[in-house]
Protein backbone atom coordinates (compact mmCIF):
# COMPACT_ATOMS: atom_id res chain seq x y z
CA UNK A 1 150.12 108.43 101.02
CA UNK A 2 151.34 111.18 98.88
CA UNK A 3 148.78 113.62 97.39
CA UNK A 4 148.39 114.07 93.65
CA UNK A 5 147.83 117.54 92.16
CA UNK A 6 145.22 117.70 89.06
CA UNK A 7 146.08 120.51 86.68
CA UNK A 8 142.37 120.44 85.58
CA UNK A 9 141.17 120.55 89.31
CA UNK A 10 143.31 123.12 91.17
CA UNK A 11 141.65 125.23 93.42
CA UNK A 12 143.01 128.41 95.01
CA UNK A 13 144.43 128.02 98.19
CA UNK A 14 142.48 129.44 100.73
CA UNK A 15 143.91 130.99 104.50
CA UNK A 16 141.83 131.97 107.24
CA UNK A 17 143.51 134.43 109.62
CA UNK A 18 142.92 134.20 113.23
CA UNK A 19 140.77 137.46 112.26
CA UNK A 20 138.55 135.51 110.38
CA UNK A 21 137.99 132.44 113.49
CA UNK A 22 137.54 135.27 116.06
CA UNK A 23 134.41 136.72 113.80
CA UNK A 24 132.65 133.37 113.00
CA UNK A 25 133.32 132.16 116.38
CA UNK A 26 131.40 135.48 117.67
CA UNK A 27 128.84 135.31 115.12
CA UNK A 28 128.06 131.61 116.70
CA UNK A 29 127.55 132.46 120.13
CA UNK A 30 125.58 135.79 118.75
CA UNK A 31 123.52 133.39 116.86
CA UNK A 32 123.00 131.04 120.24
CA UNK A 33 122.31 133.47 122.31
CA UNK A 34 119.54 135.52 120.18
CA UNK A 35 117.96 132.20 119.41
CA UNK A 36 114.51 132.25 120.72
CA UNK A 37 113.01 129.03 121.66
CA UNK A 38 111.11 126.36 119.50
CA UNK A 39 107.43 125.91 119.69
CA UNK A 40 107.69 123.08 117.21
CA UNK A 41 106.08 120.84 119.50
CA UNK A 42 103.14 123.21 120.91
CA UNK A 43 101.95 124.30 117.39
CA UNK A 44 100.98 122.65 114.30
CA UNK A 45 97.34 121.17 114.77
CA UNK A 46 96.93 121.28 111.31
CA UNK A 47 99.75 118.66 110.21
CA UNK A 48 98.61 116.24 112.85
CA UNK A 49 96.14 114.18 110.01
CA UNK A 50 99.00 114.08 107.94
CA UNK A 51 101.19 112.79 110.96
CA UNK A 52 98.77 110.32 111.83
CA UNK A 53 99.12 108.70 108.20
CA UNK A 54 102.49 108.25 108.06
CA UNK A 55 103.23 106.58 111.38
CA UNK A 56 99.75 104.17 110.77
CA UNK A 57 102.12 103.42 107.28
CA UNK A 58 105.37 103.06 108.59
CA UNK A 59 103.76 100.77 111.88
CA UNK A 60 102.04 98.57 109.53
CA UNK A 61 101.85 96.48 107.00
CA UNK A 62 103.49 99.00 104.71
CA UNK A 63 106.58 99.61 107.12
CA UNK A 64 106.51 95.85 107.15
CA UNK A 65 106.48 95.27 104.25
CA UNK A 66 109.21 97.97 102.95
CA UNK A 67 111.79 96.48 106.13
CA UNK A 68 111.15 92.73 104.54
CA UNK A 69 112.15 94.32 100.95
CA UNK A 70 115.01 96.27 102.07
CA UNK A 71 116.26 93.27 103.89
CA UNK A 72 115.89 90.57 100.81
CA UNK A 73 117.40 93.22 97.99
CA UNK A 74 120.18 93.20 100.43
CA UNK A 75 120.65 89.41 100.66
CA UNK A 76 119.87 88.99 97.11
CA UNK A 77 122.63 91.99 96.35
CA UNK A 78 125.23 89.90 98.57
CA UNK A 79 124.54 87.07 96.74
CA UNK A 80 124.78 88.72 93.37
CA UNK A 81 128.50 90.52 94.37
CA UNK A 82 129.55 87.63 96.71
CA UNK A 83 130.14 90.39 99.53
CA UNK A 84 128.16 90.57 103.24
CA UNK A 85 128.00 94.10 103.38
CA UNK A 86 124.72 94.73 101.33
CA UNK A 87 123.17 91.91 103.45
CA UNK A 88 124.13 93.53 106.99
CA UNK A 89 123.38 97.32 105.04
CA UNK A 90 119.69 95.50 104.44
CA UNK A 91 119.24 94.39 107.98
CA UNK A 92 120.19 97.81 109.45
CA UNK A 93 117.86 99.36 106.91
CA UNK A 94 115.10 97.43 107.99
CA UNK A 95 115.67 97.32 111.35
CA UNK A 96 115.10 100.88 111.26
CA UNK A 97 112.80 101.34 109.39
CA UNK A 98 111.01 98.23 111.93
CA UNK A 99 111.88 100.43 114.79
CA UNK A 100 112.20 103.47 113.53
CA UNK A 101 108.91 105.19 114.30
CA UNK A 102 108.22 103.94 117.83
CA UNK A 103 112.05 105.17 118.20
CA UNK A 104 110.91 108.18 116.72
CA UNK A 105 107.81 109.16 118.75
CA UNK A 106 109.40 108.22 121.98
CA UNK A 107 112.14 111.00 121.49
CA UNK A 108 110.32 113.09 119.89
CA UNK A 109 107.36 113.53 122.85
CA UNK A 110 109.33 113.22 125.31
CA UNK A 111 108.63 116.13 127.73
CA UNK A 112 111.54 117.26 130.36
């Protein structure tokens, strides 16, 4: 495949000296190892209402009802364009948005 220049579109070509790679590779590891650890799960009392809403909506009837949707504006897309895709991209939408949150909580509070 041969690449086609755009008169209207060229950028300036940009090189990165080995200069360049050694500094952003040391700020990286500077940034790693001055990271301090996350307390996201220890903290945050006051967001646990608004927590609690969501996953009651996305476990039931509304997350049920949201996967069934996704899933038949897929099929009826497929039908429409005479293609599988938007079918099988509505059944993986609704599958996770059916498994999603259980999927969800169980990584999220898991504790090593």
């Amino acid at each position: 495949m041969h690449a086609v220049a755009l008169p209207h579109l060229a950028l300036p070509r940009i090189t990165i000296t080995r200069r360049v790679l050694y500094l952003l590779l040391f700020a990286a590891i500077l940034c790693c190892l001055l990271m301090s650890s996350a307390d996201a799960g220890t903290t945050g009392e006051e967001f646990r209402e608004l927590y609690d809403k969501f996953m009651g909506w996305s476990k039931g009837y509304l997350g049920k009802t949201i996967a069934a949707f996704a899933f038949l504006l897929g099929i009826g897309v497929s039908a429409g364009r005479q293609n599988m895709m938007p079918a099988i991209y509505g059944l993986i939408l609704a599958l996770i948005i059916g498994f999603g949150p259980e999927l969800q909580e169980s990584v999220l509070s898991a504790q090593v």
